[in-house]
N, C-alpha and C. Protein backbone atom coordinates (compact mmCIF):
# COMPACT_ATOMS: atom_id res chain seq x y z
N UNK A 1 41.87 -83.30 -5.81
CA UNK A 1 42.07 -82.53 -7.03
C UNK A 1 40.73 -81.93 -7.45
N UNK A 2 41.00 -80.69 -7.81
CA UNK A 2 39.11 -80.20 -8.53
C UNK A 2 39.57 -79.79 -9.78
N UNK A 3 38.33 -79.77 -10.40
CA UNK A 3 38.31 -79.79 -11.88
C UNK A 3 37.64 -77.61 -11.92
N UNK A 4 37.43 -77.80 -13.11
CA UNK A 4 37.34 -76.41 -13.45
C UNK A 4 36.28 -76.04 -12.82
N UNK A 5 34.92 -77.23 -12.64
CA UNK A 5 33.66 -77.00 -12.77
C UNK A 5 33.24 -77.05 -11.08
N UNK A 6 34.72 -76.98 -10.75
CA UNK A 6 34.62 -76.74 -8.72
C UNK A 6 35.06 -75.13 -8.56
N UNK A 7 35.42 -74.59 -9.28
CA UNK A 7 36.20 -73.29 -8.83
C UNK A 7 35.10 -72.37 -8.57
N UNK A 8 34.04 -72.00 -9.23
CA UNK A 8 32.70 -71.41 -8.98
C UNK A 8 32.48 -71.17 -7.38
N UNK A 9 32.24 -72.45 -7.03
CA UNK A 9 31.93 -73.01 -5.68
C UNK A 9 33.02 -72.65 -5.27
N UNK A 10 34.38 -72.84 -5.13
CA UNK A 10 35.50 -72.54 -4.20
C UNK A 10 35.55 -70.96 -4.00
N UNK A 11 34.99 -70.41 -4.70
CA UNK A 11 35.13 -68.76 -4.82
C UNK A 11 33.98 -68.39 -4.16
N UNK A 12 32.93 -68.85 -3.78
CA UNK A 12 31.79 -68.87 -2.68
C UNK A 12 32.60 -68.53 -1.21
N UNK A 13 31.82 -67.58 -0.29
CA UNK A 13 32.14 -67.00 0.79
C UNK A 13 31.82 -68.27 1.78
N UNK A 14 32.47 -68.87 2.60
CA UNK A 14 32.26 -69.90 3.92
C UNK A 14 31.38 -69.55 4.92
N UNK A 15 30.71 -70.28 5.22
CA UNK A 15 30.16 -69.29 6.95
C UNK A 15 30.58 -70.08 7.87
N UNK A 16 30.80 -69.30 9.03
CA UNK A 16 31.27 -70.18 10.24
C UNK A 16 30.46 -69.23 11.25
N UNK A 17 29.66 -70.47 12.19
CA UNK A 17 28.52 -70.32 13.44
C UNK A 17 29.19 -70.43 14.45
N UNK A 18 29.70 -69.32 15.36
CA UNK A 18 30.72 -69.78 16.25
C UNK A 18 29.74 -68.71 18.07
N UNK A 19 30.50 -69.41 18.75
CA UNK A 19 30.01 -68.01 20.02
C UNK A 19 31.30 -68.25 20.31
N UNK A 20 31.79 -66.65 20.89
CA UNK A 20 33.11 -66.14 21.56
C UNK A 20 32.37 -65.52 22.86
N UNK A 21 33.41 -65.58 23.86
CA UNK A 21 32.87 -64.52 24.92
C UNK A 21 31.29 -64.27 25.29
N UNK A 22 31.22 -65.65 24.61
CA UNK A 22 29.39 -65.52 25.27
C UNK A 22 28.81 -65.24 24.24
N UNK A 23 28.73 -64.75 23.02
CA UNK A 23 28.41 -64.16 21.90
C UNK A 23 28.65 -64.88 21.07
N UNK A 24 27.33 -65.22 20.02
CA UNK A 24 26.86 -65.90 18.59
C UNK A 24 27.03 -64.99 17.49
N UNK A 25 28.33 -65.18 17.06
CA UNK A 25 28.89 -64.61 15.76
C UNK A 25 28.82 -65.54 14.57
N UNK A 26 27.96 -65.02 13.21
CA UNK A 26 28.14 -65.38 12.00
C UNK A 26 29.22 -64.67 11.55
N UNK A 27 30.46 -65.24 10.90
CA UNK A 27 31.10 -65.14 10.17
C UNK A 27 31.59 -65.21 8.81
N UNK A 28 31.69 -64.77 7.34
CA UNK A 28 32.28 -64.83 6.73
C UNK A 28 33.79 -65.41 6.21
N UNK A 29 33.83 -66.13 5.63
CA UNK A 29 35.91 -66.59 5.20
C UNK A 29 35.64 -66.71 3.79
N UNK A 30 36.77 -67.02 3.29
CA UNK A 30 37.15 -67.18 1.90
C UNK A 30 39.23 -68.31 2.30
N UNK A 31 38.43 -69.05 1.02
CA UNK A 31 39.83 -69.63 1.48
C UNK A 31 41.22 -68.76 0.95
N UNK A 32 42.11 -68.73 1.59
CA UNK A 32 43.48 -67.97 0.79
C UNK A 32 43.48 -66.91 2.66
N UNK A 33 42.27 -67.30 3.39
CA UNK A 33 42.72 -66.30 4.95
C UNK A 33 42.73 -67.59 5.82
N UNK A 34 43.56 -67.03 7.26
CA UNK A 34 44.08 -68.12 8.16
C UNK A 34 42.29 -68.57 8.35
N UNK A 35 42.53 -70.01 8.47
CA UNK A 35 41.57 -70.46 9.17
C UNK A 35 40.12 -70.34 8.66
N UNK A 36 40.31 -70.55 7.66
CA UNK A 36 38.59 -70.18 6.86
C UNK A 36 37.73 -71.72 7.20
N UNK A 37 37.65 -72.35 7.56
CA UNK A 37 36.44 -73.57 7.82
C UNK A 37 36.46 -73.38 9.46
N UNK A 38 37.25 -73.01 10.06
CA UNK A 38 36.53 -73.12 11.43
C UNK A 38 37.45 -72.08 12.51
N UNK A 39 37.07 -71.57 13.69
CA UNK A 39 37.82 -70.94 14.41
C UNK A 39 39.08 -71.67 14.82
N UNK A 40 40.05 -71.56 15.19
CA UNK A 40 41.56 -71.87 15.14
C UNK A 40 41.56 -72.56 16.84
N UNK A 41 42.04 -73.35 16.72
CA UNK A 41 42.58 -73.99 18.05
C UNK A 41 43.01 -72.85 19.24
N UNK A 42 43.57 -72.00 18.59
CA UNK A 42 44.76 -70.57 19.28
C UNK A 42 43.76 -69.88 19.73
N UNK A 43 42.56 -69.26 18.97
CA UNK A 43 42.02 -67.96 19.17
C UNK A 43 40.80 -69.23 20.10
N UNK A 44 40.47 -70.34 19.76
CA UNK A 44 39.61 -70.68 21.19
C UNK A 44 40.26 -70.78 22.58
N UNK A 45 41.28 -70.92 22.43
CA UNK A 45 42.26 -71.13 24.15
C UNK A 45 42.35 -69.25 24.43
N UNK A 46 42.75 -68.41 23.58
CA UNK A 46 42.88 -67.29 24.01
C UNK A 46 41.46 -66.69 24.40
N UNK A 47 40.24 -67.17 23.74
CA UNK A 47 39.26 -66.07 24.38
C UNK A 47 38.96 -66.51 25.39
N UNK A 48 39.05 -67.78 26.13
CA UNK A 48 38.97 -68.43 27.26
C UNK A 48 39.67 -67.50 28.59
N UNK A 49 40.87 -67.12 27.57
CA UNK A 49 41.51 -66.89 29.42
C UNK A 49 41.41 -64.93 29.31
N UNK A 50 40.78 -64.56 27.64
CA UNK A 50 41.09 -63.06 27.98
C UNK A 50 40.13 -62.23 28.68
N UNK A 51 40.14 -61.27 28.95
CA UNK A 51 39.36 -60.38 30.20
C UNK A 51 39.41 -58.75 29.69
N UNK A 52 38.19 -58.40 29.25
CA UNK A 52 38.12 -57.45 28.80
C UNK A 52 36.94 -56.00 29.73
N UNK A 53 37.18 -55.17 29.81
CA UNK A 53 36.33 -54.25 30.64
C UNK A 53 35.79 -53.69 30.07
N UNK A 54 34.38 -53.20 29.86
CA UNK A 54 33.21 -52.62 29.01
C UNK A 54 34.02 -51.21 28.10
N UNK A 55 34.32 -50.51 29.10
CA UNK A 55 35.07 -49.57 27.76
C UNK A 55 36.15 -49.39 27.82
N UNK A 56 36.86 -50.42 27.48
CA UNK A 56 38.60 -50.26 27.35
C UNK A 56 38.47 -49.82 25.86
N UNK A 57 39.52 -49.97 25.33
CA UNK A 57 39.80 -49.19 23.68
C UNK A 57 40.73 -50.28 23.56
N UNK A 58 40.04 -51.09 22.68
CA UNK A 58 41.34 -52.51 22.32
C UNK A 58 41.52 -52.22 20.64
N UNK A 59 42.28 -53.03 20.62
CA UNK A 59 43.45 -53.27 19.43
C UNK A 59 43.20 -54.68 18.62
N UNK A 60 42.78 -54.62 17.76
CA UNK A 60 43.12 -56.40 17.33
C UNK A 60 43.80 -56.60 16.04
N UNK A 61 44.87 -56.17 16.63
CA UNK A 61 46.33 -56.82 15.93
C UNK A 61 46.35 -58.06 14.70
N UNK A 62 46.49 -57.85 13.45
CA UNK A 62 46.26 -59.28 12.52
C UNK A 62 44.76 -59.56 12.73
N UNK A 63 43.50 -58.74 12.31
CA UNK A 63 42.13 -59.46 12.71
C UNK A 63 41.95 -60.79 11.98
N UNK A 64 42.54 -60.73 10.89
CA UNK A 64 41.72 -61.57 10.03
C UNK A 64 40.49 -61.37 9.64
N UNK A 65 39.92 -62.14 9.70
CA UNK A 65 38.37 -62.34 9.34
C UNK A 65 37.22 -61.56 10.63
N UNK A 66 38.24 -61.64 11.60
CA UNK A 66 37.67 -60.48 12.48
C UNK A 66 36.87 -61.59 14.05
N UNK A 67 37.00 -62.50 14.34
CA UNK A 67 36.35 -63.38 15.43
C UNK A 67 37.00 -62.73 16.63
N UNK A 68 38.11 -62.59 17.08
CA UNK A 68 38.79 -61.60 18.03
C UNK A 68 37.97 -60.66 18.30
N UNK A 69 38.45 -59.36 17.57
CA UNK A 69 37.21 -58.33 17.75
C UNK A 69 35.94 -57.70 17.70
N UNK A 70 35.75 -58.89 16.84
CA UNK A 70 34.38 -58.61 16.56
C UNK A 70 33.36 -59.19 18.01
N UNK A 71 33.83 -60.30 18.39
CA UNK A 71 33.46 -60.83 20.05
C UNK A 71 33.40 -59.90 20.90
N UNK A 72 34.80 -59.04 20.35
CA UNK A 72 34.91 -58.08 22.44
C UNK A 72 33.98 -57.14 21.94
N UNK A 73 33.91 -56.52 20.68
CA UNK A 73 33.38 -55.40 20.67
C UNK A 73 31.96 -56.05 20.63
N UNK A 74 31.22 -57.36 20.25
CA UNK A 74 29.84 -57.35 20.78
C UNK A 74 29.85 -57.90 22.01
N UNK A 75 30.56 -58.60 22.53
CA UNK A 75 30.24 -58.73 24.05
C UNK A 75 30.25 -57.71 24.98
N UNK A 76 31.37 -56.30 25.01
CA UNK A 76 31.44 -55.51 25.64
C UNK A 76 30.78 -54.08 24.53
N UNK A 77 29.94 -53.80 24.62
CA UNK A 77 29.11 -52.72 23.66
C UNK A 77 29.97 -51.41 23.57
N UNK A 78 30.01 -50.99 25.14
CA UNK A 78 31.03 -49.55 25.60
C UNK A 78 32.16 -49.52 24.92
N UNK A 79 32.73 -50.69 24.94
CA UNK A 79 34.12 -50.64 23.97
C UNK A 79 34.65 -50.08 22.98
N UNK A 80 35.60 -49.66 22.15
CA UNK A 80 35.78 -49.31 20.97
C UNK A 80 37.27 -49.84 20.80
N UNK A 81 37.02 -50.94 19.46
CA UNK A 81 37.73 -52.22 19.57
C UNK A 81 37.99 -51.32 17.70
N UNK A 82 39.30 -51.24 17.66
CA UNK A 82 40.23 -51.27 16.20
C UNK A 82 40.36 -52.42 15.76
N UNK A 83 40.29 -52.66 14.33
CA UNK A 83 40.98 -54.09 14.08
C UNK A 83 41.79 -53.60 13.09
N UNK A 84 43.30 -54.45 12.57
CA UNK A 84 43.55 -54.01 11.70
C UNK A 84 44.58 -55.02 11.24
N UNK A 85 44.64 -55.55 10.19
CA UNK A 85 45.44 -56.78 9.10
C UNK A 85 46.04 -55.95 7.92
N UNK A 86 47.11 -56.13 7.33
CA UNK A 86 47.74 -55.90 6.41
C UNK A 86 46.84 -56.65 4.91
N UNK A 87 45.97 -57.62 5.37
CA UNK A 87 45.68 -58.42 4.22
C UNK A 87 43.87 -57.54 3.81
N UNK A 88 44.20 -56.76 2.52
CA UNK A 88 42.75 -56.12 2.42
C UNK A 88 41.41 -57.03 2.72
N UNK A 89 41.89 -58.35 1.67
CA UNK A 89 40.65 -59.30 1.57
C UNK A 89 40.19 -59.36 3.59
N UNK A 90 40.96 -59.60 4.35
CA UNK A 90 40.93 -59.85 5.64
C UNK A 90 40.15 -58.56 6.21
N UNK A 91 40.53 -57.16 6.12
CA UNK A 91 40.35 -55.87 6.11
C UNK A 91 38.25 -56.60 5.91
N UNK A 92 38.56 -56.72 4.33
CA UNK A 92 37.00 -56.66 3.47
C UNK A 92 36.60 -57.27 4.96
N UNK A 93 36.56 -58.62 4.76
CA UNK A 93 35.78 -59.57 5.45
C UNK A 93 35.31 -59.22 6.66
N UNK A 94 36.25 -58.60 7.63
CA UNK A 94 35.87 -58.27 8.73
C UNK A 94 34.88 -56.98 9.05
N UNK A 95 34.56 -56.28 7.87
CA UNK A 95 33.74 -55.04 7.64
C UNK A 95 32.77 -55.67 7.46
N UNK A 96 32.38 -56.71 6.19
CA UNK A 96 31.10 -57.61 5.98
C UNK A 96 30.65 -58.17 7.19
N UNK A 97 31.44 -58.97 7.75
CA UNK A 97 31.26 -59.84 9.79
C UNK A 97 31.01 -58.59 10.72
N UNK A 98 31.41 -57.36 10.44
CA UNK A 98 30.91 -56.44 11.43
C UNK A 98 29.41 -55.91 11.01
N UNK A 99 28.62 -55.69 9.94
CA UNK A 99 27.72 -55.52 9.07
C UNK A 99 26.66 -56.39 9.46
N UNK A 100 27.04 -57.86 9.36
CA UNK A 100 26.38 -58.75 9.11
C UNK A 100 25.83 -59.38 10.57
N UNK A 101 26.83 -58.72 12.21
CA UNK A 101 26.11 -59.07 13.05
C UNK A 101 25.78 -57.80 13.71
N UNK A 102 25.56 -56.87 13.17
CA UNK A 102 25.47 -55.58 13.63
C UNK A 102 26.07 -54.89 14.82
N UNK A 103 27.38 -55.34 14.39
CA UNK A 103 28.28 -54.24 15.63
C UNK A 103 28.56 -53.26 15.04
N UNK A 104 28.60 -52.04 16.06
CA UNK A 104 29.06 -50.56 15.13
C UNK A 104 29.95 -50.00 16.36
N UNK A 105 30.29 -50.60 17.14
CA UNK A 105 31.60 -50.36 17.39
C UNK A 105 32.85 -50.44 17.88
N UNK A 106 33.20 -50.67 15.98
CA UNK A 106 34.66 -50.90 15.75
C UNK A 106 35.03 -50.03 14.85
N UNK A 107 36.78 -50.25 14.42
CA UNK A 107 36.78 -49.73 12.47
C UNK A 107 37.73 -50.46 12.63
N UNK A 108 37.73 -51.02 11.51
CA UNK A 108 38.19 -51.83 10.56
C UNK A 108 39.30 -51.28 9.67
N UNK A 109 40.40 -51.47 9.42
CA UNK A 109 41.22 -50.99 8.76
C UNK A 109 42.37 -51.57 7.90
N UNK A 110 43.07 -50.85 7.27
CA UNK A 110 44.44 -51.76 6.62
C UNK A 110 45.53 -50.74 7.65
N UNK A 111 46.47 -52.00 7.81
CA UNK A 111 47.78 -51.63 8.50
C UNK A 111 48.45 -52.67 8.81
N UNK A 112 50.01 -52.02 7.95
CA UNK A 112 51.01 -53.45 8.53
C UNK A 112 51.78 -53.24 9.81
N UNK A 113 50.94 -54.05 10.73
CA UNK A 113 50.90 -53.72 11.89
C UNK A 113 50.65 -52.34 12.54
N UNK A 114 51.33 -51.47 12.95
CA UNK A 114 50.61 -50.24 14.04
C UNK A 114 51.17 -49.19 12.70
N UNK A 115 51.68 -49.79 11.48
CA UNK A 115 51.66 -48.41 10.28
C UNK A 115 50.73 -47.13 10.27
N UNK A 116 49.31 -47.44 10.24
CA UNK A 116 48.29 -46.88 10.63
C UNK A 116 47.47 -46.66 11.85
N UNK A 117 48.37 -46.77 13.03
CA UNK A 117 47.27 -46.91 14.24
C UNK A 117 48.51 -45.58 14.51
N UNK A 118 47.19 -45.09 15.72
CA UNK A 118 47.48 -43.42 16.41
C UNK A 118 48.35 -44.53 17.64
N UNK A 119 49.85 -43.74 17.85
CA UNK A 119 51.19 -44.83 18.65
C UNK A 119 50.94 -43.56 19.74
N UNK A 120 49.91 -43.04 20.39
CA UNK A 120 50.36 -42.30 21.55
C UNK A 120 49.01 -42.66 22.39
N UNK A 121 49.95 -43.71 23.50
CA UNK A 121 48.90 -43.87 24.90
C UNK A 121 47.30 -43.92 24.79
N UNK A 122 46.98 -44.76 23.59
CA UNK A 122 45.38 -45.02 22.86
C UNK A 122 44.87 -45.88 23.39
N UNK A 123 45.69 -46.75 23.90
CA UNK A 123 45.08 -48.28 23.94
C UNK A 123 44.90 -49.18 25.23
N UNK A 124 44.15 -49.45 25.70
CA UNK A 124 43.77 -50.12 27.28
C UNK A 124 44.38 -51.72 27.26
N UNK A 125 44.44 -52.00 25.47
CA UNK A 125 44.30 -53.22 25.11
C UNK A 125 44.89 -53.34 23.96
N UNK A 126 46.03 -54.45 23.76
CA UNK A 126 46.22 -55.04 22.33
C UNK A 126 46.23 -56.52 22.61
N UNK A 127 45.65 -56.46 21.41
CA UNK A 127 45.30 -58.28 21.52
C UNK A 127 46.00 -59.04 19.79
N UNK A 128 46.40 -60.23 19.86
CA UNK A 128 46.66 -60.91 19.11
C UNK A 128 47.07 -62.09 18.65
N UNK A 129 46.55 -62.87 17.92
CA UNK A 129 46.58 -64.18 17.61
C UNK A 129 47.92 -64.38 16.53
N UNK A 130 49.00 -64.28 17.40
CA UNK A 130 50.48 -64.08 16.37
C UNK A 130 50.35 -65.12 15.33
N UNK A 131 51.05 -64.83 14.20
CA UNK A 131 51.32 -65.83 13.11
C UNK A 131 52.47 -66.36 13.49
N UNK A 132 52.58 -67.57 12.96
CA UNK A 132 53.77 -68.39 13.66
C UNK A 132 55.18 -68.31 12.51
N UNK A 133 54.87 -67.71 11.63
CA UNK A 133 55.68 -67.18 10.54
C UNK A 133 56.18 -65.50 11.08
N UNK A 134 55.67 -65.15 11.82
CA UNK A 134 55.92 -63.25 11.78
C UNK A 134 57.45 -63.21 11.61
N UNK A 135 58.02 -63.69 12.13
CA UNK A 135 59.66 -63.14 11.84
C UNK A 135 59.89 -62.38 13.83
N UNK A 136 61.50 -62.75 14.13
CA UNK A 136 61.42 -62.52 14.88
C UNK A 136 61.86 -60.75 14.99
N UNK A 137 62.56 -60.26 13.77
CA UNK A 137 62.58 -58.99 13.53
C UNK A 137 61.04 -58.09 13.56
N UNK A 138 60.22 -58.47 12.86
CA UNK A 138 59.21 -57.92 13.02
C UNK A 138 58.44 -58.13 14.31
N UNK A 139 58.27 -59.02 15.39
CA UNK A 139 57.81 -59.66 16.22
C UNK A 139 58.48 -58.28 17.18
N UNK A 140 59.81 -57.99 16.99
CA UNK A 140 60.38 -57.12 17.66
C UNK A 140 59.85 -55.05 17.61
N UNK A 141 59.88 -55.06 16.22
CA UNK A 141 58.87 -53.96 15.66
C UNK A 141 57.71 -53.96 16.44
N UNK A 142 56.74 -55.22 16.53
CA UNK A 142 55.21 -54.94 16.50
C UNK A 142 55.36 -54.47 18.27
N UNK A 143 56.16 -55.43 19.29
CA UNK A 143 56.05 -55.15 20.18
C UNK A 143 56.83 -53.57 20.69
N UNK A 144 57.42 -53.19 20.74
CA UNK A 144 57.94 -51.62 20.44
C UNK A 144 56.62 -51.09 20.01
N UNK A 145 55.83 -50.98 19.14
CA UNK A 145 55.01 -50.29 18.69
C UNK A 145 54.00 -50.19 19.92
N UNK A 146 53.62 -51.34 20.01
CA UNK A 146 52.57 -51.98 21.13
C UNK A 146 52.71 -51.26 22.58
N UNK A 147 54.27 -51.17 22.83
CA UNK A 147 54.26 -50.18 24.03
C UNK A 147 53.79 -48.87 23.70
N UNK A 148 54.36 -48.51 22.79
CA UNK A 148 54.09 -46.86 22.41
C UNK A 148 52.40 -46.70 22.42
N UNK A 149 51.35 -47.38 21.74
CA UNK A 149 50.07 -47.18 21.85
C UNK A 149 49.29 -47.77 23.07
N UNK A 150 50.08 -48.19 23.90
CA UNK A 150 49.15 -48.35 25.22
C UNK A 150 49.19 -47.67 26.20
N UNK A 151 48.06 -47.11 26.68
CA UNK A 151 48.11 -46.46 27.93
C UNK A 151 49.13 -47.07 28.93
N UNK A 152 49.12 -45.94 30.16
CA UNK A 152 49.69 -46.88 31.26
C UNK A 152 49.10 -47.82 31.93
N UNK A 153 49.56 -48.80 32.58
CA UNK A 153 48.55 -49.41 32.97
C UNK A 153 47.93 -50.90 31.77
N UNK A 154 48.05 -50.32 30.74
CA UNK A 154 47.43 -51.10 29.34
C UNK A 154 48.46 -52.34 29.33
N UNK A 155 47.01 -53.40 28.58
CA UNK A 155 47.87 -54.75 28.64
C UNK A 155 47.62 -55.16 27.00
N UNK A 156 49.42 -56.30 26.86
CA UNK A 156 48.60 -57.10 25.58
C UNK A 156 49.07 -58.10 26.08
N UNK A 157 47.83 -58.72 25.03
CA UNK A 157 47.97 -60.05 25.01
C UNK A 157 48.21 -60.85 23.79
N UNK A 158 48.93 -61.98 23.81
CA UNK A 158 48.71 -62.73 22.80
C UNK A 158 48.83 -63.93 23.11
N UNK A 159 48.16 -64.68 21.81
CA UNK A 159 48.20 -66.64 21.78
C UNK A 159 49.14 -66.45 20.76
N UNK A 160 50.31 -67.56 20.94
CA UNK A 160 51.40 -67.89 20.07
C UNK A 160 51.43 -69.85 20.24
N UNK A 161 51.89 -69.75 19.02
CA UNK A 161 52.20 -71.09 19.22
C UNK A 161 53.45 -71.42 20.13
N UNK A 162 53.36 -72.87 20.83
CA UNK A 162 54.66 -73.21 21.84
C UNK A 162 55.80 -72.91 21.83
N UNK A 163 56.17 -72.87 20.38
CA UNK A 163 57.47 -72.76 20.12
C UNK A 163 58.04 -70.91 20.11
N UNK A 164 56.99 -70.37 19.83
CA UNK A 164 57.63 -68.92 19.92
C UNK A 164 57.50 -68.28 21.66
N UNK A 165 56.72 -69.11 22.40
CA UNK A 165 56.37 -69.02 23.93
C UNK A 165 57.99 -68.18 24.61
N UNK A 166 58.81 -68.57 24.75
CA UNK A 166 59.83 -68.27 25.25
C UNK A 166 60.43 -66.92 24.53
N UNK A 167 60.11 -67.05 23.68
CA UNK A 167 60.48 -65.77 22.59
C UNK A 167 59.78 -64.76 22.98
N UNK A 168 58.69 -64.57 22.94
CA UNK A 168 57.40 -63.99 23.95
C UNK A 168 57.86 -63.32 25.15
N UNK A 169 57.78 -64.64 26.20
CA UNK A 169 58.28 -64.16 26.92
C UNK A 169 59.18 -63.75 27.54
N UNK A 170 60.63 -64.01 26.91
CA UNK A 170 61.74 -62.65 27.02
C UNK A 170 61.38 -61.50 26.33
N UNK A 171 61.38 -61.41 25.40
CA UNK A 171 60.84 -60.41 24.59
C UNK A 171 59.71 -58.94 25.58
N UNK A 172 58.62 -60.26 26.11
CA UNK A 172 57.83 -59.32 27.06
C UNK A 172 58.41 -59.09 28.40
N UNK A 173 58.98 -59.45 29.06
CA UNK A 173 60.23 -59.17 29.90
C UNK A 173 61.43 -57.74 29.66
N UNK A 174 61.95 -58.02 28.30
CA UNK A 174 62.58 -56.71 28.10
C UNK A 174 61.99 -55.63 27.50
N UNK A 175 61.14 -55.86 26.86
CA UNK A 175 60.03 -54.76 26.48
C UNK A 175 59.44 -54.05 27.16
N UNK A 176 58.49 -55.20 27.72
CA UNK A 176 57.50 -54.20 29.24
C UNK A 176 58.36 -54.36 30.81
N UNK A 177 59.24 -55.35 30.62
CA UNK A 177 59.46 -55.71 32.13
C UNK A 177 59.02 -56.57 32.83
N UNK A 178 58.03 -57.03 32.21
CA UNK A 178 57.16 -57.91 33.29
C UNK A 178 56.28 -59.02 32.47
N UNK A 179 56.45 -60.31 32.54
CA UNK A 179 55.25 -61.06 31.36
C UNK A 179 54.70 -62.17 32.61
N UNK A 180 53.55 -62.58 32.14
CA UNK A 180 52.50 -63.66 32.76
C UNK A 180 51.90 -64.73 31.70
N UNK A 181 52.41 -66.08 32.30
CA UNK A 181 51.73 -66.68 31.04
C UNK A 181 50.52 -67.25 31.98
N UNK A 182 49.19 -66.62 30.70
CA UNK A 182 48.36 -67.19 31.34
C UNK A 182 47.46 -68.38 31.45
N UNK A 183 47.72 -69.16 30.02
CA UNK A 183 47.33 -70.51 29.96
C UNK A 183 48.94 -70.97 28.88
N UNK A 184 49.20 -72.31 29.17
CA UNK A 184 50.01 -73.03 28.08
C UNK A 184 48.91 -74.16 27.72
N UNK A 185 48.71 -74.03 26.73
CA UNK A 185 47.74 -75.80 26.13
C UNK A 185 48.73 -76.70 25.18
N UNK A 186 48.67 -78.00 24.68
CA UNK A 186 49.20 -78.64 23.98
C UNK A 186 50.00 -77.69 23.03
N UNK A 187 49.26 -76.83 22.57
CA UNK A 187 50.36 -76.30 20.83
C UNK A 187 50.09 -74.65 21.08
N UNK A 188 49.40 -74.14 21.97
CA UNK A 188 49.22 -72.75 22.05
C UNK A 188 49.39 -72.15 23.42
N UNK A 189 50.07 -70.86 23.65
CA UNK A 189 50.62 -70.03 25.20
C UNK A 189 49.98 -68.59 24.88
N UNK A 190 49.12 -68.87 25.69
CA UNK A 190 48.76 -67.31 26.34
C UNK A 190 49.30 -66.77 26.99
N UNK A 191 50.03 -64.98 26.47
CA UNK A 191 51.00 -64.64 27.39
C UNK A 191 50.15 -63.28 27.37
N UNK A 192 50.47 -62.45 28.04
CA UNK A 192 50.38 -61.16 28.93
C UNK A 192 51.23 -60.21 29.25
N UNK A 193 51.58 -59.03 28.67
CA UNK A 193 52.35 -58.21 29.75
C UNK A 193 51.63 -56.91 29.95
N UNK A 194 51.90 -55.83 31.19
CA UNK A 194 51.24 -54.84 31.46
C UNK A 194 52.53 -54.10 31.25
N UNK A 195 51.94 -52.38 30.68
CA UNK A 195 52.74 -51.30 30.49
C UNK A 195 52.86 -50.52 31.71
């Protein structure tokens, strides 16, 4: 329980010292976004198995706070990595975390889901750390969209929790045609499909 004379302090920005992809990212959180005290079980199994090429044009779907893209786009420099969350505060944060370790290139944006992203053959790459709440209606939306903005050839990926795994992968089966899972761990599935 906290008293009044904690809220000050709770309204203080978090930092989290993390390396992704080889890369020492300071981060920013605030509590009220996924995962504000530490990187997520999901997004450490996914950067493990993902594979990114110096200048693909990726996507990061739901950034959050921005550890996803903010990694590829400083590990791979050539890149030009979108991020984009429906949640502004998430939006903010990930502009401050891009600022604060000096990557310049990305942009950062608001969009519920691909609302705001250019849907014609943009993308080498979509990446995403699904919410385990998305809905399977929308889950259905995002992927439809996801084909439309990827090149040919272009892959996404996502970490889902176990239970939506199968969902996934039919889903990426009738969507793209074709899915790969590329790691399953205790509570999280890395899946894959190419356009």
């Amino acid at each position: 329980m906290f008293t009044k004379k904690d809220i000050p302090r709770l309204k203080q920005d978090l930092t989290i010292e993390t390396n992704l992809l080889g890369v020492n990212l300071t981060l920013k959180t605030r509590w009220g976004v996924f995962s504000p005290r530490s990187i997520d079980d999901g997004t450490k199994l996914f950067m493990k198995y993902l594979k990114i090429i110096n200048d693909d044009k990726c996507l990061d779907l739901g950034c959050g706070y921005g550890p996803i893209g903010l990694a590829v786009a400083k590990s791979c420099p050539k890149t030009e990595v979108h991020m984009v969350d429906k949640d502004f505060i998430a939006v903010e944060l990930s502009n401050i975390n891009a600022k604060l370790n000096r990557i310049d290139n990305i942009q950062v944006y608001l969009s519920d889901a691909f609302l705001s992203v250019n849907k014609t053959d943009y993308f080498d790459q979509v990446l995403s750390n699904v919410p385990a709440k998305v809905g399977r209606e929308q889950l259905s939306i995002i992927l439809y969209d996801a084909y439309d903005v990827l090149k040919p050839g272009g892959k996404i990926t996502f970490v889902s929790i176990n239970s939506l795994r199968h969902f996934i992968k039919n889903n990426f089966k009738f969507v793209f045609g074709n899915y790969k899972k590329l790691k399953q761990g205790q509570k999280y599935t890395v899946s894959q499909a190419i356009k």
